[in-house]
PDB file of N, CA and C in Angstrom:
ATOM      1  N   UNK A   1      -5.299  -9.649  -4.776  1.00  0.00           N
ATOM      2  CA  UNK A   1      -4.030  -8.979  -4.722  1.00  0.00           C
ATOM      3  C   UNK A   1      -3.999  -8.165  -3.442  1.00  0.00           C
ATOM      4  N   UNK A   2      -2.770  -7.957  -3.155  1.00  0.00           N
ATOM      5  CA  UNK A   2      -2.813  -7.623  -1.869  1.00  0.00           C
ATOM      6  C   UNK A   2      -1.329  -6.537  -1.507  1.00  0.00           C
ATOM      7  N   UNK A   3      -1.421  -5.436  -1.211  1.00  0.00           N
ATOM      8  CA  UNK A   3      -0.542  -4.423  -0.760  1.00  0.00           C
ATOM      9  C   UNK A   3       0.063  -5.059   0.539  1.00  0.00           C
ATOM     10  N   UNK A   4       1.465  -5.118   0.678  1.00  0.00           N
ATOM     11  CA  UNK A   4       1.688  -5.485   2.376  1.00  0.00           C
ATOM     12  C   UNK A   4       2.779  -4.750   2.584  1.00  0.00           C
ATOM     13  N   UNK A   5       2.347  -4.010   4.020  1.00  0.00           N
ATOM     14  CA  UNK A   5       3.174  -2.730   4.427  1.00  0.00           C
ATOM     15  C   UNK A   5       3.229  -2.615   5.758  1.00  0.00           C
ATOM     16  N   UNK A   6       4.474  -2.196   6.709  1.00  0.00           N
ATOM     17  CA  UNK A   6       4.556  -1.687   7.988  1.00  0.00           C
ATOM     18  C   UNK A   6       3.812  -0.361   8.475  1.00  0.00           C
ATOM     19  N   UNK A   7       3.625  -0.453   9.790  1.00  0.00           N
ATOM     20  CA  UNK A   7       2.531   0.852   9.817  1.00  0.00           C
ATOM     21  C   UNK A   7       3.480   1.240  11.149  1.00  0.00           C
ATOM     22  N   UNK A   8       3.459   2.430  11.370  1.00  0.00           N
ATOM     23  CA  UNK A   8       4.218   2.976  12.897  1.00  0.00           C
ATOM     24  C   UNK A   8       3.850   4.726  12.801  1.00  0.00           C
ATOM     25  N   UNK A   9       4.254   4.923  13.720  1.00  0.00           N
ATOM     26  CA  UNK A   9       4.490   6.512  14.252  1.00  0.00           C
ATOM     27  C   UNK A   9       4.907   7.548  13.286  1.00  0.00           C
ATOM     28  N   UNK A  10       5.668   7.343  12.505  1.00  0.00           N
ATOM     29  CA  UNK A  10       6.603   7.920  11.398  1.00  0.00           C
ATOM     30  C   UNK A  10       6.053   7.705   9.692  1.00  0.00           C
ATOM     31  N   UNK A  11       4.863   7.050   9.989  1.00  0.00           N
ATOM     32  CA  UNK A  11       4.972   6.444   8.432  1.00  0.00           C
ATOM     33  C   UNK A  11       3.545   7.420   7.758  1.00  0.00           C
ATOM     34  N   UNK A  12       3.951   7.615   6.777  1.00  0.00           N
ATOM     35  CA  UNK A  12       2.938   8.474   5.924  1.00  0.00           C
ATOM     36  C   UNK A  12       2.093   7.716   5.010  1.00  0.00           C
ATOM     37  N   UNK A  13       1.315   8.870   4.087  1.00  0.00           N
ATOM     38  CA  UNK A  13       0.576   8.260   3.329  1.00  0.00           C
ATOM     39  C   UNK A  13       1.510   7.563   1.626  1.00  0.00           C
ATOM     40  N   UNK A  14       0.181   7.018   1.123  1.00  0.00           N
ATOM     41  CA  UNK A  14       0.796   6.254  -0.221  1.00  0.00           C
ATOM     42  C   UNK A  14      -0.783   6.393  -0.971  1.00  0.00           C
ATOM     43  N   UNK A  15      -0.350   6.438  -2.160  1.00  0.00           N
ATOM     44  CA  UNK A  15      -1.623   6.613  -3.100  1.00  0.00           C
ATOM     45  C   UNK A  15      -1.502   5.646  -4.193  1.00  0.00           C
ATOM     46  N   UNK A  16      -2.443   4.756  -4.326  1.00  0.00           N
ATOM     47  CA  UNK A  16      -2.332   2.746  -4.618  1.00  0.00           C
ATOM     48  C   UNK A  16      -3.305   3.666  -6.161  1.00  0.00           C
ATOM     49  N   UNK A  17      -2.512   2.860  -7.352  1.00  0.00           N
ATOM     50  CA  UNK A  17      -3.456   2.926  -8.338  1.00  0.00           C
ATOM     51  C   UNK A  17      -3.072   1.312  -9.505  1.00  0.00           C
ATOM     52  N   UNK A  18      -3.896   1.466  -9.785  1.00  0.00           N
ATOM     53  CA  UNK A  18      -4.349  -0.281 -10.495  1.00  0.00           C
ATOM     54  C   UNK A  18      -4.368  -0.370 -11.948  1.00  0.00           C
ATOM     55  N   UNK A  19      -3.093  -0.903 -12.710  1.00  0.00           N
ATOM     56  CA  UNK A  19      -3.780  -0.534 -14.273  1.00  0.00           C
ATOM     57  C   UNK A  19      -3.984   1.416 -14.582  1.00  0.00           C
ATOM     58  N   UNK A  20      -3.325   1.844 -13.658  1.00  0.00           N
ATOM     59  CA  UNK A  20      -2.982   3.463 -14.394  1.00  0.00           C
ATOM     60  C   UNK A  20      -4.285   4.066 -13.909  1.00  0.00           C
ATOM     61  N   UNK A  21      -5.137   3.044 -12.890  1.00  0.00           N
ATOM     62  CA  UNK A  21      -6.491   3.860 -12.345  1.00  0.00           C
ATOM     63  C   UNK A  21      -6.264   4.151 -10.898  1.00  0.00           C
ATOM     64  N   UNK A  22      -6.603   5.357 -10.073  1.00  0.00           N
ATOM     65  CA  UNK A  22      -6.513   5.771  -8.809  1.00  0.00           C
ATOM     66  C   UNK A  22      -7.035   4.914  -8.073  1.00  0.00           C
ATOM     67  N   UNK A  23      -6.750   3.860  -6.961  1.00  0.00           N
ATOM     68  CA  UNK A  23      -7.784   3.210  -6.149  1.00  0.00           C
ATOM     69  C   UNK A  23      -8.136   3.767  -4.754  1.00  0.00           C
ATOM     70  N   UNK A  24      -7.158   4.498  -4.193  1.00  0.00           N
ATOM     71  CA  UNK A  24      -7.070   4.917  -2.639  1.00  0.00           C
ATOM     72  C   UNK A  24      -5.698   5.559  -1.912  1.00  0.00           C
ATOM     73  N   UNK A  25      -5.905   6.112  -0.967  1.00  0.00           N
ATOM     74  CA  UNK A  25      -4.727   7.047  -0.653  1.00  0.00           C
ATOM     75  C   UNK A  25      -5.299   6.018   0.785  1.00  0.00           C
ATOM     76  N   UNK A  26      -3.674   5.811   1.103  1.00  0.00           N
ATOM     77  CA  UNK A  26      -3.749   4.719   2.432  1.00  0.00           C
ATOM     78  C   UNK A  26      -2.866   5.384   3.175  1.00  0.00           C
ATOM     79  N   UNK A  27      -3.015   5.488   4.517  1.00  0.00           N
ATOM     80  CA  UNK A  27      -2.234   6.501   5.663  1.00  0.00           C
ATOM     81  C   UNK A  27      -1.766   5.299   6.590  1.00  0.00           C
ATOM     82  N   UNK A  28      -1.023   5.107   6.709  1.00  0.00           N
ATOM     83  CA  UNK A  28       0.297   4.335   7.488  1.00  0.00           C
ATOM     84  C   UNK A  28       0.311   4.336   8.770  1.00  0.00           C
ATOM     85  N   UNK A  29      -0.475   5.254   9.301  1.00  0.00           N
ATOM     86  CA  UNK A  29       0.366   5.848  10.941  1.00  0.00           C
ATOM     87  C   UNK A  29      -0.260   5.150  11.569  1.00  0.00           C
ATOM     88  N   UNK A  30       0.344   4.466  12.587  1.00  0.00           N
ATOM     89  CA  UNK A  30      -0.186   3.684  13.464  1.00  0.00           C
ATOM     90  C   UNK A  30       0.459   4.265  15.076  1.00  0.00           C
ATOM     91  N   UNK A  31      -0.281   4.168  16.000  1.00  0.00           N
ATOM     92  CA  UNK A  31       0.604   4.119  17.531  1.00  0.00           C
ATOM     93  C   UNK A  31       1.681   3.696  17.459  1.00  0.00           C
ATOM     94  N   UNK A  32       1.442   2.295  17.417  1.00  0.00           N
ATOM     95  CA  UNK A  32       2.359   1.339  17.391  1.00  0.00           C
ATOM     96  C   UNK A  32       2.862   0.454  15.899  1.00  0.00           C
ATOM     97  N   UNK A  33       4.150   0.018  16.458  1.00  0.00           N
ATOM     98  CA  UNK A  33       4.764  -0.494  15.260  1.00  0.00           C
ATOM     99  C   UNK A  33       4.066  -1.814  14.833  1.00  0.00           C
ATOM    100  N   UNK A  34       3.474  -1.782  13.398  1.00  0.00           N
ATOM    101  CA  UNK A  34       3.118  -3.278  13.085  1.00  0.00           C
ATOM    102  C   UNK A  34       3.434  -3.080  11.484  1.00  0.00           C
ATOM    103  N   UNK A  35       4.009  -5.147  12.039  1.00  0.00           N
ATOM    104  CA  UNK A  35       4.639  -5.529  10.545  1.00  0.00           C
ATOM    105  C   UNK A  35       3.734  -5.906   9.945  1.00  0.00           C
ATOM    106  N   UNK A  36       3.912  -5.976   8.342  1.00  0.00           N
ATOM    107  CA  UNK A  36       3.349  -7.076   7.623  1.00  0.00           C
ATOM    108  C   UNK A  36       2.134  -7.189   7.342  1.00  0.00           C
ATOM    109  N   UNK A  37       1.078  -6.087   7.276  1.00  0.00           N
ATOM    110  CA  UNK A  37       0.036  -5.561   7.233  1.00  0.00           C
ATOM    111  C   UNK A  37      -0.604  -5.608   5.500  1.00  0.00           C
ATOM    112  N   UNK A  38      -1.763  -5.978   5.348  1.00  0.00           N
ATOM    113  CA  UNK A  38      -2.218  -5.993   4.216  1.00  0.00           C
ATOM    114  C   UNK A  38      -3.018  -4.790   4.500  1.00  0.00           C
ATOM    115  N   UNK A  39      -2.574  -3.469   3.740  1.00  0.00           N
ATOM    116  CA  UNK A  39      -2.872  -2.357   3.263  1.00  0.00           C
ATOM    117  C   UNK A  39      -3.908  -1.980   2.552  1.00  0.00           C
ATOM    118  N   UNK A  40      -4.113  -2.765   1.214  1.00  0.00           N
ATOM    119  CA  UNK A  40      -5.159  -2.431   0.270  1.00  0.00           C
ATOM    120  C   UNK A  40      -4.757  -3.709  -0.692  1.00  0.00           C
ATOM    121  N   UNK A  41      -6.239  -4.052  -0.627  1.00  0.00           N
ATOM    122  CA  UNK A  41      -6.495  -5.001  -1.143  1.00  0.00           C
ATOM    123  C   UNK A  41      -7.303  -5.062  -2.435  1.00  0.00           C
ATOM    124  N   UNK A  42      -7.419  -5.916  -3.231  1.00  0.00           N
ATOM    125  CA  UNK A  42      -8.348  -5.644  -4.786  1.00  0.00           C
ATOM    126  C   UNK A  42      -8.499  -7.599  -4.874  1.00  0.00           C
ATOM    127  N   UNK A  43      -9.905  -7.764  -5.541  1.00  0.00           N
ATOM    128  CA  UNK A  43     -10.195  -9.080  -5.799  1.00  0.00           C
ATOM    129  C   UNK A  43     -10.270  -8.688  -7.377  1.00  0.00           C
ATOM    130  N   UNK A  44      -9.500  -9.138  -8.359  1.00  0.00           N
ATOM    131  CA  UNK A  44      -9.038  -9.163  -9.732  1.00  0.00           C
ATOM    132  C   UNK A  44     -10.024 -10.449  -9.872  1.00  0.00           C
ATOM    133  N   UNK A  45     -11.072 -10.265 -11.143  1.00  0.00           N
ATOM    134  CA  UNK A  45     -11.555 -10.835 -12.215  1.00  0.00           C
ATOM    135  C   UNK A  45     -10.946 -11.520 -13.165  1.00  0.00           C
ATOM    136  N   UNK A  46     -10.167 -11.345 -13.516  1.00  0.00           N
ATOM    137  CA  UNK A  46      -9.272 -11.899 -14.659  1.00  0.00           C
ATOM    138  C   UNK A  46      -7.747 -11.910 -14.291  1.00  0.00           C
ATOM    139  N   UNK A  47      -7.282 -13.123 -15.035  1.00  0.00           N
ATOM    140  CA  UNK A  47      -5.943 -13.684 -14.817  1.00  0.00           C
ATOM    141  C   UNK A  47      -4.927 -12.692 -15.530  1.00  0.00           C
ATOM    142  N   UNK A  48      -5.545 -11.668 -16.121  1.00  0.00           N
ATOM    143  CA  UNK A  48      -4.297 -11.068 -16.847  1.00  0.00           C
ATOM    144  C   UNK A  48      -3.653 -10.483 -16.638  1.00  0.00           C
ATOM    145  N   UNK A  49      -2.268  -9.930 -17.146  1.00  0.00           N
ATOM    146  CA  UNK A  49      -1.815  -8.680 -16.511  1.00  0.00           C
ATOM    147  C   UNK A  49      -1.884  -7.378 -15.928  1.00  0.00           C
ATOM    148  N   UNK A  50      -1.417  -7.520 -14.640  1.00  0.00           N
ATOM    149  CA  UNK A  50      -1.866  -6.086 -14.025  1.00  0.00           C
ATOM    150  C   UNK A  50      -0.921  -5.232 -13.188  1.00  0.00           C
ATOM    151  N   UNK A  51      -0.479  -4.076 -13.363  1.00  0.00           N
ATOM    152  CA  UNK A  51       0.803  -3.311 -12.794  1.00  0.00           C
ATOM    153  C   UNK A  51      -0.197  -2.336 -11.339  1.00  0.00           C
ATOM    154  N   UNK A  52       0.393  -2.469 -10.101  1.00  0.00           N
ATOM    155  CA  UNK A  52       0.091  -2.211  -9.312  1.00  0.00           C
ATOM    156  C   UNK A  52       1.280  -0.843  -8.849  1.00  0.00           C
ATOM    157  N   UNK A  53       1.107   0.386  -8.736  1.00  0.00           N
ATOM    158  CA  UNK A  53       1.841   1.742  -8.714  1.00  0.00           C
ATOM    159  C   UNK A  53       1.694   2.168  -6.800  1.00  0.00           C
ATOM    160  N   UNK A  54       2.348   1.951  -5.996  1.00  0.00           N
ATOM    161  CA  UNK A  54       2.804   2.748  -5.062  1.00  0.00           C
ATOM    162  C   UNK A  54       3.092   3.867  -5.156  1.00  0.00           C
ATOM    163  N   UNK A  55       2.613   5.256  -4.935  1.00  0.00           N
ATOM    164  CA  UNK A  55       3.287   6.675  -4.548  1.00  0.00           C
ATOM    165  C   UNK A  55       3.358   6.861  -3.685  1.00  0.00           C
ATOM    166  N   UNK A  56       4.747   7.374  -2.939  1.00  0.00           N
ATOM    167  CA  UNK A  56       4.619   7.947  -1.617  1.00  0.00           C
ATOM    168  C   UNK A  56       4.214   9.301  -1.974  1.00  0.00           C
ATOM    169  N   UNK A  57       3.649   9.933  -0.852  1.00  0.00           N
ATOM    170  CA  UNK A  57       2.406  11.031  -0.589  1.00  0.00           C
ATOM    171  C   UNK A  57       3.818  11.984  -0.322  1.00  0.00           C
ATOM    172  N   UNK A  58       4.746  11.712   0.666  1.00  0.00           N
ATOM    173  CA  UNK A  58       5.403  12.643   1.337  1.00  0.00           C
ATOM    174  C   UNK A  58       4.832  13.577   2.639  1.00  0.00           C
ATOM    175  N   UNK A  59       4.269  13.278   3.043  1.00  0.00           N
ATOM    176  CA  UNK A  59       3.219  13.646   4.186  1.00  0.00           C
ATOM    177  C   UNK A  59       4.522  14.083   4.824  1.00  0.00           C
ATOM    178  N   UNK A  60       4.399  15.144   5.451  1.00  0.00           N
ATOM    179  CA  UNK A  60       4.917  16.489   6.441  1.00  0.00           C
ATOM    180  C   UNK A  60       5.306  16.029   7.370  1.00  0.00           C
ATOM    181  N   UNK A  61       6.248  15.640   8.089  1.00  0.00           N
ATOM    182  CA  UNK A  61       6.856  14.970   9.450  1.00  0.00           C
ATOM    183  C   UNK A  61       6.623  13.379   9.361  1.00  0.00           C
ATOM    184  N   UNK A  62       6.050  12.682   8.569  1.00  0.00           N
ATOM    185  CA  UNK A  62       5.693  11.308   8.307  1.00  0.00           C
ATOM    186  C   UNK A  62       5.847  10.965   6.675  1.00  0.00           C
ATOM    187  N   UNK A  63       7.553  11.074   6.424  1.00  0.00           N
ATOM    188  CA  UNK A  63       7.634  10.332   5.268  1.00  0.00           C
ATOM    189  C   UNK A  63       8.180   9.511   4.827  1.00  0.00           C
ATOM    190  N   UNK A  64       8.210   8.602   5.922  1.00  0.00           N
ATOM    191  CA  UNK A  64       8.869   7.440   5.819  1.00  0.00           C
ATOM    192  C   UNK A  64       7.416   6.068   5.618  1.00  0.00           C
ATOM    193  N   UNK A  65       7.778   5.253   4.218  1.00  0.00           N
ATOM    194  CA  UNK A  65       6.838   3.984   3.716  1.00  0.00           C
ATOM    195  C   UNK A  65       7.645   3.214   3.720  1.00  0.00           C
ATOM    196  N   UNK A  66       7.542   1.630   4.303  1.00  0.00           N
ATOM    197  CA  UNK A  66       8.303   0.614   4.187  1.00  0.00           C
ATOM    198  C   UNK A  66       6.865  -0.505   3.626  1.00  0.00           C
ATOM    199  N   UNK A  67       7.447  -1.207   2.472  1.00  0.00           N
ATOM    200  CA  UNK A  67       6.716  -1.794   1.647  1.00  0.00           C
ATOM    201  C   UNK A  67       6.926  -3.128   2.054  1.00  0.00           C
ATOM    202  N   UNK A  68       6.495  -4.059   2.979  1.00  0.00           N
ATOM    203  CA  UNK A  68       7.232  -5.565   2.568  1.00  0.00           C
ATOM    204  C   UNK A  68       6.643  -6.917   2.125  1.00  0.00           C
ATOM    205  N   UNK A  69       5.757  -6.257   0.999  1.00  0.00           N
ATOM    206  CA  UNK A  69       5.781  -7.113   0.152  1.00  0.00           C
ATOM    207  C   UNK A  69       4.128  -7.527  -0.724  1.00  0.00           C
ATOM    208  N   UNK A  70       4.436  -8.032  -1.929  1.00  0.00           N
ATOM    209  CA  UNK A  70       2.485  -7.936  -2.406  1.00  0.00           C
ATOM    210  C   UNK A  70       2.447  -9.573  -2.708  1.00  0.00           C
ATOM    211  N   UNK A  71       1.125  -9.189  -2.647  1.00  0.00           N
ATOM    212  CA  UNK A  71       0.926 -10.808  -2.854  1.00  0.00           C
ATOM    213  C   UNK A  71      -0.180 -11.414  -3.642  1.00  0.00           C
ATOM    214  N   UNK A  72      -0.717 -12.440  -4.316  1.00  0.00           N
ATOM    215  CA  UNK A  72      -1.274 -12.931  -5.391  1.00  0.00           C
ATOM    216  C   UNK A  72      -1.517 -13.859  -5.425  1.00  0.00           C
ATOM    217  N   UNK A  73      -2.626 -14.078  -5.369  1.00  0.00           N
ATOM    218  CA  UNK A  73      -3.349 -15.289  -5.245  1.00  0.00           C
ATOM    219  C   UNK A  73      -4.045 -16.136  -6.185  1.00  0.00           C
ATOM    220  N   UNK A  74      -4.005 -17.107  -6.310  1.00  0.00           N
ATOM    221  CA  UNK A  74      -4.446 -17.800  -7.875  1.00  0.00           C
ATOM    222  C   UNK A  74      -5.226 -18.697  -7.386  1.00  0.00           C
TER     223      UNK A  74
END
């Protein structure tokens, strides 16, 4: 499974949790603008259902998150 997110100048943090468990607080900011970035990643054991939770952090002059898109692999 796979988080995919833009990273730039402006972009703050996000705090990724898995199944209602904390996995990582991921910080966005990049120099430069890049698309389409796999963020945080998890290799899942089992085929079953699993809810993946984005929070934006709201980070202080950087709170802008653009999400584009997760992905899943079978």
């Amino acid at each position: 499974m796979a988080w995919i997110a833009s990273r730039a100048a402006s972009s703050g943090q996000v705090k990724v949790y898995l199944d209602g468990t904390y996995q990582a607080t991921v910080d966005l900011k990049s120099a430069t603008t890049l698309y389409r970035q796999a963020m945080w990643t998890k290799t899942l054991t089992s085929s079953a259902q699993h809810t993946l939770k984005i929070v934006v952090v709201g980070t202080s002059g950087r709170p802008t998150v653009t999400t584009d898109g997760i992905a899943v692999l079978n």
